[in-house]
Each structure stands twice: as structure tokens, then as C-alpha cells.
PDB file of N, CA and C in Angstrom:
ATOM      1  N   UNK A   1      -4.685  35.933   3.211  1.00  0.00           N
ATOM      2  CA  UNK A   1      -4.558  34.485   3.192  1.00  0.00           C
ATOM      3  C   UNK A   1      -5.923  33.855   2.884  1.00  0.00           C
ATOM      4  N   UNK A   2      -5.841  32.376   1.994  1.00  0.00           N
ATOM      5  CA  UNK A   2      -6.866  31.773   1.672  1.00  0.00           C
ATOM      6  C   UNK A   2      -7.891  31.413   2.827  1.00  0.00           C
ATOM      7  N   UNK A   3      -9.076  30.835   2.793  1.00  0.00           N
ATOM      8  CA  UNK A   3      -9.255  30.136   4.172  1.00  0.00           C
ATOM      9  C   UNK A   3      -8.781  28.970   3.883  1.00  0.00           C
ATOM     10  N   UNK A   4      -8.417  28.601   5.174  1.00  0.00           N
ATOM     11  CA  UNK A   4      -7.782  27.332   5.198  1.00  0.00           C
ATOM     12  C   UNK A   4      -8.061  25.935   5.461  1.00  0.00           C
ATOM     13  N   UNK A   5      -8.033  25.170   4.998  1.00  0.00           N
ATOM     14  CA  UNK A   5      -9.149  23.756   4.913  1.00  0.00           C
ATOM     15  C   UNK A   5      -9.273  23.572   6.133  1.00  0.00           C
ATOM     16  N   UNK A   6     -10.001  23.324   6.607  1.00  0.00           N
ATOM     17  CA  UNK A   6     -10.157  22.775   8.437  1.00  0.00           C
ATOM     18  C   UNK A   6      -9.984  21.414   8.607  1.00  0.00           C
ATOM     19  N   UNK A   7     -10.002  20.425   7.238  1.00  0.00           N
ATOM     20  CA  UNK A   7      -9.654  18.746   7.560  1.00  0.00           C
ATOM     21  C   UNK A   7      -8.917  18.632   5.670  1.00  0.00           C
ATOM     22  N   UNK A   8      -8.290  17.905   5.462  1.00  0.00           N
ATOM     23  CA  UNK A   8      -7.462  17.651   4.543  1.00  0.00           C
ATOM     24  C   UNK A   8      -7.632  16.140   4.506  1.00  0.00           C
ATOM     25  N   UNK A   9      -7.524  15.465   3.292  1.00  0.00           N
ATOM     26  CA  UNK A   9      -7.633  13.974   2.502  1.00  0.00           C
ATOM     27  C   UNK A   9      -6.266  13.655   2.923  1.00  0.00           C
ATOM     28  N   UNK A  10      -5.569  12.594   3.668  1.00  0.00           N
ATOM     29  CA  UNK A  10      -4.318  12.269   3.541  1.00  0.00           C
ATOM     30  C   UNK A  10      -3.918  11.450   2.389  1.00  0.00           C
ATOM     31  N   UNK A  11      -4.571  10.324   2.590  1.00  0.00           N
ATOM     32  CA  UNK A  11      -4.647   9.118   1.353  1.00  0.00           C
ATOM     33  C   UNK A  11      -6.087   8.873   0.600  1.00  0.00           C
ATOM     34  N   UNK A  12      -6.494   8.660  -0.713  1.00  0.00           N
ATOM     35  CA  UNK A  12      -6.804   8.586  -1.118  1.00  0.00           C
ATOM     36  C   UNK A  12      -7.337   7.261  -2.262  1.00  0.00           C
ATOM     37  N   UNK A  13      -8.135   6.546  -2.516  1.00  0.00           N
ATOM     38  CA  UNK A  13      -8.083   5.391  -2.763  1.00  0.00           C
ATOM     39  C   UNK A  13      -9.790   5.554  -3.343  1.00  0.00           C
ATOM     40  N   UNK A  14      -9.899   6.302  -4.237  1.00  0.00           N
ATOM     41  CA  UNK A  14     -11.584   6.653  -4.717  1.00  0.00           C
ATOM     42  C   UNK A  14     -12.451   7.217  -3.862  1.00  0.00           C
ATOM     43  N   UNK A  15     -12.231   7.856  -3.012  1.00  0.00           N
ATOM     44  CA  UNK A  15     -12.322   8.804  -1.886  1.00  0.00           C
ATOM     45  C   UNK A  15     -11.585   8.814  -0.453  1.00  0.00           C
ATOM     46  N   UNK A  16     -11.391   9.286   0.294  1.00  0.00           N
ATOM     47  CA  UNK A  16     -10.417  10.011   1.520  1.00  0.00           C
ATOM     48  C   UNK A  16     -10.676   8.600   2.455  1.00  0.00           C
ATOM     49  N   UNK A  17      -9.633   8.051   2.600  1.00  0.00           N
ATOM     50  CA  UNK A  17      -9.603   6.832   3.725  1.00  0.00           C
ATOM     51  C   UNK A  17      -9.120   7.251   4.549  1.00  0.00           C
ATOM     52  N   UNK A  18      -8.289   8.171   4.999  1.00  0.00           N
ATOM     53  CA  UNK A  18      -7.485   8.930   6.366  1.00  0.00           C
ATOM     54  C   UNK A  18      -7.684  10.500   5.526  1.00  0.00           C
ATOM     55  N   UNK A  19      -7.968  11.249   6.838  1.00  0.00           N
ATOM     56  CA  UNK A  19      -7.980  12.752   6.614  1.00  0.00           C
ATOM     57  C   UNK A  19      -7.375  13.162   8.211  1.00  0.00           C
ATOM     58  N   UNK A  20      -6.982  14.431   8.278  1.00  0.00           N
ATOM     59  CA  UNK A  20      -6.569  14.644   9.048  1.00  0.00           C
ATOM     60  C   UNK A  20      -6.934  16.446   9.181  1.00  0.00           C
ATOM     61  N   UNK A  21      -7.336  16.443  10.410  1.00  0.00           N
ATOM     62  CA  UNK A  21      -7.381  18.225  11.022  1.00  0.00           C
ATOM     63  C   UNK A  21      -7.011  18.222  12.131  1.00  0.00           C
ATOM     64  N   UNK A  22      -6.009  19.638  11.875  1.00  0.00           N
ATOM     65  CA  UNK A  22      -4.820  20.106  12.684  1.00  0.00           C
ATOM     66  C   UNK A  22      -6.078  21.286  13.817  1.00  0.00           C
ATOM     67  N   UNK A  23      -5.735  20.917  15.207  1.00  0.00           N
ATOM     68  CA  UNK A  23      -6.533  21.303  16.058  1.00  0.00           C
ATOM     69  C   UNK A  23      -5.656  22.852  16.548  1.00  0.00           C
ATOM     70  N   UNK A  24      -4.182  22.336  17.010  1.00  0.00           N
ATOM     71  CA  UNK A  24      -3.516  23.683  16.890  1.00  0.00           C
ATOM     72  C   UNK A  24      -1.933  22.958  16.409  1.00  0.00           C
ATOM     73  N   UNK A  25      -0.944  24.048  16.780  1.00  0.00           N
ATOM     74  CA  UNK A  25       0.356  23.977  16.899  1.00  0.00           C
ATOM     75  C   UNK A  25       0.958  21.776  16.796  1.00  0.00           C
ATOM     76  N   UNK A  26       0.554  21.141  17.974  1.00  0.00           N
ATOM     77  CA  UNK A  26       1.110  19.778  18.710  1.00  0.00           C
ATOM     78  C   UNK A  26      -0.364  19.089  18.699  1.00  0.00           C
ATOM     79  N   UNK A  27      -1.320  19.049  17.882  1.00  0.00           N
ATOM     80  CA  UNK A  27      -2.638  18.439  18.179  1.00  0.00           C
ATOM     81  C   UNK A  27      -3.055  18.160  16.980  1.00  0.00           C
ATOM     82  N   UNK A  28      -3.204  16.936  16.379  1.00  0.00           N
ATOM     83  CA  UNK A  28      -3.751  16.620  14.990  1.00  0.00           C
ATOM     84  C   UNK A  28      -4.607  15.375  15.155  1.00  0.00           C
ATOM     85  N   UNK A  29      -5.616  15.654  14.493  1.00  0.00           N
ATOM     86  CA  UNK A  29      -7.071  14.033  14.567  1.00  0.00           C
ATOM     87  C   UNK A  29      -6.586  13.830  13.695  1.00  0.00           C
ATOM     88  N   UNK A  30      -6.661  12.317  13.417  1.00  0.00           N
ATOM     89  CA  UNK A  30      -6.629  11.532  12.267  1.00  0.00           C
ATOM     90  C   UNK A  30      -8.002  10.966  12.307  1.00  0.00           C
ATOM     91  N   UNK A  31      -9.159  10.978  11.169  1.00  0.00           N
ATOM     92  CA  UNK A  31     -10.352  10.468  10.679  1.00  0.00           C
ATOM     93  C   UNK A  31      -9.931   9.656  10.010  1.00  0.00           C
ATOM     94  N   UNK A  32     -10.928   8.120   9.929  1.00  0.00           N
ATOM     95  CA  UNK A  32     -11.033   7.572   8.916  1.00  0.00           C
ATOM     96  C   UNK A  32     -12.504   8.162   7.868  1.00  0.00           C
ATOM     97  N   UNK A  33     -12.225   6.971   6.833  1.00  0.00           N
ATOM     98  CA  UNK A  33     -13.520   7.582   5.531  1.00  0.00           C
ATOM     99  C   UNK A  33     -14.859   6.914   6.375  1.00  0.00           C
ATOM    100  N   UNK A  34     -15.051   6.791   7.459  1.00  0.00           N
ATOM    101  CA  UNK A  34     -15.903   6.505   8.349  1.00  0.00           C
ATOM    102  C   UNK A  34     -15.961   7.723   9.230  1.00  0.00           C
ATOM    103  N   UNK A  35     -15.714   8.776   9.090  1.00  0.00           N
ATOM    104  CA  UNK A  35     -15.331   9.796  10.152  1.00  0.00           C
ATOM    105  C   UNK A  35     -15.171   9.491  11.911  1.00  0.00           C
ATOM    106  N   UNK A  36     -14.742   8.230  11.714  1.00  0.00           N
ATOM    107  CA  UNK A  36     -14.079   8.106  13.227  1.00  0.00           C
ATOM    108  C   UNK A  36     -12.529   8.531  13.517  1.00  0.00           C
ATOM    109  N   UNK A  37     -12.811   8.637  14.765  1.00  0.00           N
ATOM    110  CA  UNK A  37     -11.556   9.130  14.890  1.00  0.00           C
ATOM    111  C   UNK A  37     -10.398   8.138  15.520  1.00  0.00           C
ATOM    112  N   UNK A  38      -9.246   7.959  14.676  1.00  0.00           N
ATOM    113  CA  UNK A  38      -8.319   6.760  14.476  1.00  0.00           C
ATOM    114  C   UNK A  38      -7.366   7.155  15.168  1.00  0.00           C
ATOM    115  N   UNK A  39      -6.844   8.270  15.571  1.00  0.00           N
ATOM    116  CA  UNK A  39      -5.747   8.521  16.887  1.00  0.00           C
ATOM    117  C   UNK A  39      -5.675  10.181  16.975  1.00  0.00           C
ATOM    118  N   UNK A  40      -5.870  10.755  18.233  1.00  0.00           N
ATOM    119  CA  UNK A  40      -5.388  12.207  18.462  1.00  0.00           C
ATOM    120  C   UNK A  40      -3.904  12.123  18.130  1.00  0.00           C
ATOM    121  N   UNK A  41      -2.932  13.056  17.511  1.00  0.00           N
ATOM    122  CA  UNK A  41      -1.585  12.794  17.831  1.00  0.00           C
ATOM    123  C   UNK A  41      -0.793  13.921  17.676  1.00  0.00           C
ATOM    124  N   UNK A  42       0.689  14.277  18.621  1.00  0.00           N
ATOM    125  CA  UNK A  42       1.344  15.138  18.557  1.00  0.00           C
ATOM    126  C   UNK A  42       1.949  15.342  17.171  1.00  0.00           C
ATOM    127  N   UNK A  43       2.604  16.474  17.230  1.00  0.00           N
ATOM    128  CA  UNK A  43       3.244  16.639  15.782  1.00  0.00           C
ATOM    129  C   UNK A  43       4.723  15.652  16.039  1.00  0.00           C
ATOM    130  N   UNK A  44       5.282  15.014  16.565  1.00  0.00           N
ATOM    131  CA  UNK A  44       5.870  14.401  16.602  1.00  0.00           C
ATOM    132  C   UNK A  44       5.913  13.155  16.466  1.00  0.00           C
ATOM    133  N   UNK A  45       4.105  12.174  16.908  1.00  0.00           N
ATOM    134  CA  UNK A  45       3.804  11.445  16.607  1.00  0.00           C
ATOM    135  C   UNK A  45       3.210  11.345  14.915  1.00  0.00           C
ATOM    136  N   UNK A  46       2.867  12.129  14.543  1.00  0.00           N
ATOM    137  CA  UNK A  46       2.004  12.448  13.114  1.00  0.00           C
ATOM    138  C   UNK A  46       3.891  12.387  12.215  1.00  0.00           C
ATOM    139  N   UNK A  47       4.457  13.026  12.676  1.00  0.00           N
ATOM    140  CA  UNK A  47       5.675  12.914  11.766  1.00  0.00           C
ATOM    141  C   UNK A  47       6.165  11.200  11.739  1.00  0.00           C
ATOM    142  N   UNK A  48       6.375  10.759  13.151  1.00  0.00           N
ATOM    143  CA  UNK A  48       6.549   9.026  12.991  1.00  0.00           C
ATOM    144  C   UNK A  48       5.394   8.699  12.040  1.00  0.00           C
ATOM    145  N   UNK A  49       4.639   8.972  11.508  1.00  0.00           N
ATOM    146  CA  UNK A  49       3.564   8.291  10.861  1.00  0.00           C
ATOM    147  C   UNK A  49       4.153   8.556   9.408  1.00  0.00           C
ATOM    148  N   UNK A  50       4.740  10.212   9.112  1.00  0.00           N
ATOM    149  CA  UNK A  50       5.119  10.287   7.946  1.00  0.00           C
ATOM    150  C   UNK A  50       5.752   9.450   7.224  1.00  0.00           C
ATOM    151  N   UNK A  51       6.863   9.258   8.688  1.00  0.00           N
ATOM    152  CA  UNK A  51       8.247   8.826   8.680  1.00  0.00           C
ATOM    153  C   UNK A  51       8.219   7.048   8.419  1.00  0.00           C
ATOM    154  N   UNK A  52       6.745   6.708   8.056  1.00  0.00           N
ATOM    155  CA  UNK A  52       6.599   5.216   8.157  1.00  0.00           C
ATOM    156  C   UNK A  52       7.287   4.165   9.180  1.00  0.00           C
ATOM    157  N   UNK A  53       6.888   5.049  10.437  1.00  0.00           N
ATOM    158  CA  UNK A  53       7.763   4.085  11.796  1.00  0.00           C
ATOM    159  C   UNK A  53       6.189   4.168  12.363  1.00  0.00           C
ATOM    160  N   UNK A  54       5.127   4.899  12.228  1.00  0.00           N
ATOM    161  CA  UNK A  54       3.936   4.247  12.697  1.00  0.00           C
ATOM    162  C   UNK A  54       2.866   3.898  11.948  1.00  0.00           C
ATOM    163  N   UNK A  55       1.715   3.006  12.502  1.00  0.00           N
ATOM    164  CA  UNK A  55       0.936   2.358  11.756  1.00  0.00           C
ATOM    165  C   UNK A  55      -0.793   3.067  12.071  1.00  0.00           C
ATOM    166  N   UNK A  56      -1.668   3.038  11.657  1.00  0.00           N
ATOM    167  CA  UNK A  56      -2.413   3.622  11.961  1.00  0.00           C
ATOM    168  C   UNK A  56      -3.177   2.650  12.240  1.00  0.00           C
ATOM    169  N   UNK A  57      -4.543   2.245  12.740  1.00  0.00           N
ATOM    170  CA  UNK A  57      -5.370   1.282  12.721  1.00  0.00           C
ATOM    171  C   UNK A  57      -6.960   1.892  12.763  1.00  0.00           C
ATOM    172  N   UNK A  58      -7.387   1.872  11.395  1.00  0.00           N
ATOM    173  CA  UNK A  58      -9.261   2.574  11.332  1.00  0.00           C
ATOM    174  C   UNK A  58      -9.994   1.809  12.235  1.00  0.00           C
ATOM    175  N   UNK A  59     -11.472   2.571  12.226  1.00  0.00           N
ATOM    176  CA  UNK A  59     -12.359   1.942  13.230  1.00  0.00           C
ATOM    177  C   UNK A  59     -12.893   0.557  11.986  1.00  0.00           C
ATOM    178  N   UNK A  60     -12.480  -0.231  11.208  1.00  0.00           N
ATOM    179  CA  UNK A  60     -12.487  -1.060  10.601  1.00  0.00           C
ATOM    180  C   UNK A  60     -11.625  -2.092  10.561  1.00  0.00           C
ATOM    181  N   UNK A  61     -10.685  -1.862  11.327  1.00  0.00           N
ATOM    182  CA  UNK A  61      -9.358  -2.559  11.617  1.00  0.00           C
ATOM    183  C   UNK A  61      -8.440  -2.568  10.519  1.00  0.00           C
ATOM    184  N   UNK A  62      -8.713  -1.662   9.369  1.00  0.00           N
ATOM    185  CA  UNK A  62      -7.497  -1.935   8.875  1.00  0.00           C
ATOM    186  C   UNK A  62      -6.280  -0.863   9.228  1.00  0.00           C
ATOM    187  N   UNK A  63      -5.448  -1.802   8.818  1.00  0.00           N
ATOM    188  CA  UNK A  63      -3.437  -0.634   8.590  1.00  0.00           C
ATOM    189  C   UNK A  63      -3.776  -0.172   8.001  1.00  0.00           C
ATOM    190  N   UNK A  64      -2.738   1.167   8.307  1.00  0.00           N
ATOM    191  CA  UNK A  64      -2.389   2.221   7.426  1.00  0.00           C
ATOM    192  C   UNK A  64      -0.657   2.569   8.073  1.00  0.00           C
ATOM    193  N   UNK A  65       0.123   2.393   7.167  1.00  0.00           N
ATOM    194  CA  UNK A  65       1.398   2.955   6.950  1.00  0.00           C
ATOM    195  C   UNK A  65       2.069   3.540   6.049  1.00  0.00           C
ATOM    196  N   UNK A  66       2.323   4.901   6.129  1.00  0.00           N
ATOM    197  CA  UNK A  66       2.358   5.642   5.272  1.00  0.00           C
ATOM    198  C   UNK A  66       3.389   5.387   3.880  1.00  0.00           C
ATOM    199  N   UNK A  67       4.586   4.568   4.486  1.00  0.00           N
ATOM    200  CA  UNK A  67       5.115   4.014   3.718  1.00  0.00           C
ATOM    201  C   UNK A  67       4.902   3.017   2.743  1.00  0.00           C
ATOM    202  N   UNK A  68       3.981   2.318   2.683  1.00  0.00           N
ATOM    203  CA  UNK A  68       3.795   1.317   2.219  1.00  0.00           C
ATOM    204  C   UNK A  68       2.176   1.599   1.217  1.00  0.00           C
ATOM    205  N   UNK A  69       2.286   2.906   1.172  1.00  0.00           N
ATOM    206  CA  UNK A  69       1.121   3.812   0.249  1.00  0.00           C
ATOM    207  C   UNK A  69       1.755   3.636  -0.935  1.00  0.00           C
ATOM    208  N   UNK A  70       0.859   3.530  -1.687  1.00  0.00           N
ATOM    209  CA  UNK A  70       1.139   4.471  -3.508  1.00  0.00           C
ATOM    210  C   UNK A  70       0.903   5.725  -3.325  1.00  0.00           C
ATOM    211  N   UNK A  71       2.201   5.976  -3.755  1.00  0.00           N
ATOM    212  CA  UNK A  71       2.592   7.356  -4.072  1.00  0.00           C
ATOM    213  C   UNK A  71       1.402   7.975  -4.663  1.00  0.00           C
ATOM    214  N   UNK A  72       0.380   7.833  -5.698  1.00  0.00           N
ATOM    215  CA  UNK A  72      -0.498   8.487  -6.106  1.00  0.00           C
ATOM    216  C   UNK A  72      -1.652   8.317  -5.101  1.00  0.00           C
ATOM    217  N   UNK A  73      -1.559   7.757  -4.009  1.00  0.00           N
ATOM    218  CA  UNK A  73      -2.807   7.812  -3.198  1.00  0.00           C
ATOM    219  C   UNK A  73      -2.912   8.763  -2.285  1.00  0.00           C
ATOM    220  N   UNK A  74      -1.297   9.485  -2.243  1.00  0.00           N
ATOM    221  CA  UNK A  74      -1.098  10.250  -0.960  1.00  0.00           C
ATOM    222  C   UNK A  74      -1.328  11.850  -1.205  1.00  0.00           C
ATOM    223  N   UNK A  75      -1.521  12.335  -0.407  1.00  0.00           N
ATOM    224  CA  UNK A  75      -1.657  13.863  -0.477  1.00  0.00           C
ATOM    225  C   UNK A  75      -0.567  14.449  -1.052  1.00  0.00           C
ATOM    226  N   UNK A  76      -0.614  15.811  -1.852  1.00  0.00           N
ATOM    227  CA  UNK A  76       0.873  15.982  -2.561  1.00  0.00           C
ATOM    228  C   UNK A  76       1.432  16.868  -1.320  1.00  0.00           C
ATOM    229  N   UNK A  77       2.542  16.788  -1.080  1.00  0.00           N
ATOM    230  CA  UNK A  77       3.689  17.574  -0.161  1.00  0.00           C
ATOM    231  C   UNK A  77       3.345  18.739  -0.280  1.00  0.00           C
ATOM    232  N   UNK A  78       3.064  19.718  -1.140  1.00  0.00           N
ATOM    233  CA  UNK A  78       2.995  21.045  -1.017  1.00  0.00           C
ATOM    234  C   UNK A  78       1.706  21.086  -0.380  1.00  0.00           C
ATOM    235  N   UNK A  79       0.656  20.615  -0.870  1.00  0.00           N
ATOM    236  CA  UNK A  79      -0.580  20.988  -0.085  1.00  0.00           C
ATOM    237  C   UNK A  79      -0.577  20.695   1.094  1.00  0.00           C
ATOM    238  N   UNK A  80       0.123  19.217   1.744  1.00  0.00           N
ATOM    239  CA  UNK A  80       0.522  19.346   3.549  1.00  0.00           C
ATOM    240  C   UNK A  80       0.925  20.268   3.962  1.00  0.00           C
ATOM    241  N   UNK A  81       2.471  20.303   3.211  1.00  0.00           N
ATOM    242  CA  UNK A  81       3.294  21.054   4.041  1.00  0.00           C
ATOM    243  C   UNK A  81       2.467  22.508   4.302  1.00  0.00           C
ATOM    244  N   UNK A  82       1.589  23.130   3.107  1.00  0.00           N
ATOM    245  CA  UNK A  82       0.564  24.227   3.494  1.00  0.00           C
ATOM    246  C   UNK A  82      -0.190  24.476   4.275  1.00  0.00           C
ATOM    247  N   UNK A  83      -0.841  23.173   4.407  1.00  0.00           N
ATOM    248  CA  UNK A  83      -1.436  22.899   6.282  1.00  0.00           C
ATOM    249  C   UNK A  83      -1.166  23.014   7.378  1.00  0.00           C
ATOM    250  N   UNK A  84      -0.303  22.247   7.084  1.00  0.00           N
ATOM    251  CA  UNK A  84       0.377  22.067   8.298  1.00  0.00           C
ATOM    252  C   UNK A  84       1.406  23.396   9.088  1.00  0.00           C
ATOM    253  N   UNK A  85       1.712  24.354   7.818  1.00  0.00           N
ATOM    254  CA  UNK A  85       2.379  25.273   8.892  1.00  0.00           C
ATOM    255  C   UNK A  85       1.689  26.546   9.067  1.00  0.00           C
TER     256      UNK A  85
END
């Protein structure tokens, strides 16, 4: 197996505005492009985020909802879903 990225770009917008590293199994940081950290969250909470039922808020105050992304800003599915399992 490759090594495996230890933090991943979620969205993208001329460099990484949310990244995210998976700590284990139920434990994921969300960074902003400030490398603060914008919420610890379960894999259940990180999926509501997928699922555009949650909102994120950077140490800048802005939203982030995943739904309401351009599609070209977002990480492609195969490379998550590679992460992530």
C-alpha cells in the first residue's frame, strides 16, 4: 500500500480552504487554509457535513456547506472515499 496522505484538501478555491485528517476509525479534524482547527468530528458527524445537513464555520467566520460548493472545488469521491477507508 501507498503511504497514505495524513491530511487531504476537501475544497478547494486556489488553494485548500477546508482539509481534513482522519485521526482513527470515528475521529476526523477539520482545518481551515489557516490551519486552525474548525471542528473535531465523528464519522457520523463528518457524513452530516457530506450530506449538506451541516455547516462548518472557519476561524474567519466564514460557512462552509458542502452542498452549496462547486462541484469543481470539491475533492473528487474516489480520492475520499480512499481516505477515508
Amino acid at each position: 500500500m501507498k503511504n497514505k496522505e495524513k491530511i487531504i484538501g476537501l475544497l478547494n478555491f486556489e488553494g485548500d480552504v477546508l482539509k481534513l485528517k482522519k485521526v482513527d476509525d470515528n475521529e476526523f479534524v477539520i482545518y481551515d487554509q489557516w490551519d486552525s482547527i474548525v471542528e473535531i468530528l465523528t464519522f457520523d458527524e463528518l457524513s452530516d457535513f457530506f450530506d449538506g445537513n451541516r455547516t462548518l464555520i472557519d476561524s474567519e467566520s466564514n460557512k462552509w456547506n458542502w452542498a452549496n460548493q462547486h462541484h469543481n472545488a470539491k475533492v473528487r469521491f474516489k480520492k475520499l472515499f480512499n481516505y477515508l477507508k
